[in-house]
Every structure is written in C-alpha cells, then in structure tokens.
Protein backbone atom coordinates (compact mmCIF):
# COMPACT_ATOMS: atom_id res chain seq x y z
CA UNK A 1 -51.07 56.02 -8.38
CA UNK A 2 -51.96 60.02 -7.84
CA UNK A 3 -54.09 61.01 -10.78
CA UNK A 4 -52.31 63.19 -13.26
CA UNK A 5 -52.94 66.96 -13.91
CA UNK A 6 -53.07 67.85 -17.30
CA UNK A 7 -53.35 71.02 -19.56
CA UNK A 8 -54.29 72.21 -22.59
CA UNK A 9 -52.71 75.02 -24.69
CA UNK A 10 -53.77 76.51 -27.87
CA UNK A 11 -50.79 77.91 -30.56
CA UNK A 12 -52.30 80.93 -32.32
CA UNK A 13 -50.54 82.66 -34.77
CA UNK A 14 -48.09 80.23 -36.53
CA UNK A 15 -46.75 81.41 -40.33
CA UNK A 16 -48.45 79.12 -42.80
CA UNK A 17 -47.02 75.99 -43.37
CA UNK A 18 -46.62 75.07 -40.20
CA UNK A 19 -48.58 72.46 -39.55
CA UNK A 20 -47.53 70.60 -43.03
CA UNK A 21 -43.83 70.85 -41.88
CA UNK A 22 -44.51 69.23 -38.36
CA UNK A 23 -46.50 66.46 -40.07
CA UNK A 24 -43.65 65.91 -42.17
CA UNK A 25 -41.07 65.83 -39.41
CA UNK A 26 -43.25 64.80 -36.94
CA UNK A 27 -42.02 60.95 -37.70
CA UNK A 28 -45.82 59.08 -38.03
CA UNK A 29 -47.04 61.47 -34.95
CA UNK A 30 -50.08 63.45 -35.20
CA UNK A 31 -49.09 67.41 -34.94
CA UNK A 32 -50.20 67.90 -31.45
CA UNK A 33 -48.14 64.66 -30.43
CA UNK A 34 -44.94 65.99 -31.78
CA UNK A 35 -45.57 68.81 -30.15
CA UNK A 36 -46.57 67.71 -27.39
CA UNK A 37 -42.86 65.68 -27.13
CA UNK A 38 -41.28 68.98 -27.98
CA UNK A 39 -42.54 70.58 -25.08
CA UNK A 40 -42.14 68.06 -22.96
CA UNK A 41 -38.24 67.44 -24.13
CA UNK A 42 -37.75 70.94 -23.52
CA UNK A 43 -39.08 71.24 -19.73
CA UNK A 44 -37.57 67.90 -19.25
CA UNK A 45 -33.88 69.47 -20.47
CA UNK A 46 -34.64 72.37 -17.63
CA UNK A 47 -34.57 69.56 -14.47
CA UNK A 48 -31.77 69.12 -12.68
CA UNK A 49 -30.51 65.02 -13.78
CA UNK A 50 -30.89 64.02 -10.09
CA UNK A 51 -35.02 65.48 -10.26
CA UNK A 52 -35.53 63.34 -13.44
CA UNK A 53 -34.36 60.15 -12.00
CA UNK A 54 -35.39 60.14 -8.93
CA UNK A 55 -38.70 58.41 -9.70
CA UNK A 56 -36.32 55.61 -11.53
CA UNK A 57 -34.20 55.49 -8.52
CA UNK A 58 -37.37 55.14 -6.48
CA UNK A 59 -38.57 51.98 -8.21
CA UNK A 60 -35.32 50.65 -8.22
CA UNK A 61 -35.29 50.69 -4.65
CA UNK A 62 -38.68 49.42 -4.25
CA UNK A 63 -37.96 46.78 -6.85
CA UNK A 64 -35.75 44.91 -4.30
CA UNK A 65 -33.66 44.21 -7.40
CA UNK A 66 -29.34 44.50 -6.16
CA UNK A 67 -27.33 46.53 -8.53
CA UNK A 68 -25.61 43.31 -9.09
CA UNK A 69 -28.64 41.63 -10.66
CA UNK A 70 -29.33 45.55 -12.74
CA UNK A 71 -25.50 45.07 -13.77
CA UNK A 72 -26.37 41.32 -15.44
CA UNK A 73 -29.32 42.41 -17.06
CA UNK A 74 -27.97 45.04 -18.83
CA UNK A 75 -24.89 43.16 -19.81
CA UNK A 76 -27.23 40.41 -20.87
CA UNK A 77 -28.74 43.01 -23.13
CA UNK A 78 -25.94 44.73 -24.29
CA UNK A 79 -24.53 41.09 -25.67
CA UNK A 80 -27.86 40.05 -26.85
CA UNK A 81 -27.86 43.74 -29.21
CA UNK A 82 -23.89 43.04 -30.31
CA UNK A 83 -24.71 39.71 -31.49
CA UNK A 84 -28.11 40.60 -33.41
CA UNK A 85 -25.90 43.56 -34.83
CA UNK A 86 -23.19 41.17 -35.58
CA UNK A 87 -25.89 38.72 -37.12
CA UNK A 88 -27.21 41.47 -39.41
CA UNK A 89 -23.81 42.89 -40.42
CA UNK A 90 -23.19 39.15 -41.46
CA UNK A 91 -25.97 39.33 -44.44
C-alpha cells in the first residue's frame, strides 16, 4: 500500500466560542477530528460518484467475489437488521 500524504492546517481567527460549540456537536470527537470529517465530507461531496467508488469497485474486482454472492450477503444482512429491529420493536 502507497504511503499516504498528509497535511496540516492551522484555523486562525475563529469568533469565540468556537471551539466549545464543536466539542459539543462534535459527537465524542476531539475538535480537530470533527473537523477534520468536515473537511473531508466536504471535498468528498466535490468528486464525481464514479471517482469515489472506484477504489470499492477495484477491490470488488480483485476480491473474486460474483455480484451474485455481494447480492446474498447483503440480503443476508438486510434480514438479519429487520429481524433484530423487529425483535426490539417487540419489547
């Protein structure tokens, strides 16, 4: 696997309060992790769909795995989630 480039930015300037409100939003993150997601979320929204899952397609295809098998795990999945659902509506 190609090592990853990363980089670092620094937010200057935000009104006070800023931080508090992300850590209360921020759903158990850390600041920078939140908005790190935000960031990422929002470059991610600017791909074309076909550039984002290409590297899913990719392993898919490596996998070996036929759609046919894909299409019986996910219905496997889906029925296991309605029937826990169904078991937890029951209580």
């Amino acid at each position: 696997m190609a090592e990853q480039i990363t980089e670092t930015i620094e937010i200057k300037g935000l009104p006070q309060g800023t931080r508090e409100a992300l850590e209360r939003i921020g759903h158990g993150k850390t600041v920078e992790e939140y908005a790190r997601m935000v960031l990422e979320a929002k470059v991610l929204a600017e791909k074309p769909f076909s550039e984002i899952l290409a590297p899913i397609r990719r392993s898919f295809k490596e996998s070996g795995m036929s759609e046919h098998e894909l299409d019986a795990i996910v219905e496997r999945a889906r029925e296991d989630f309605y029937h826990k659902t169904q078991l937890e509506d029951d209580e």
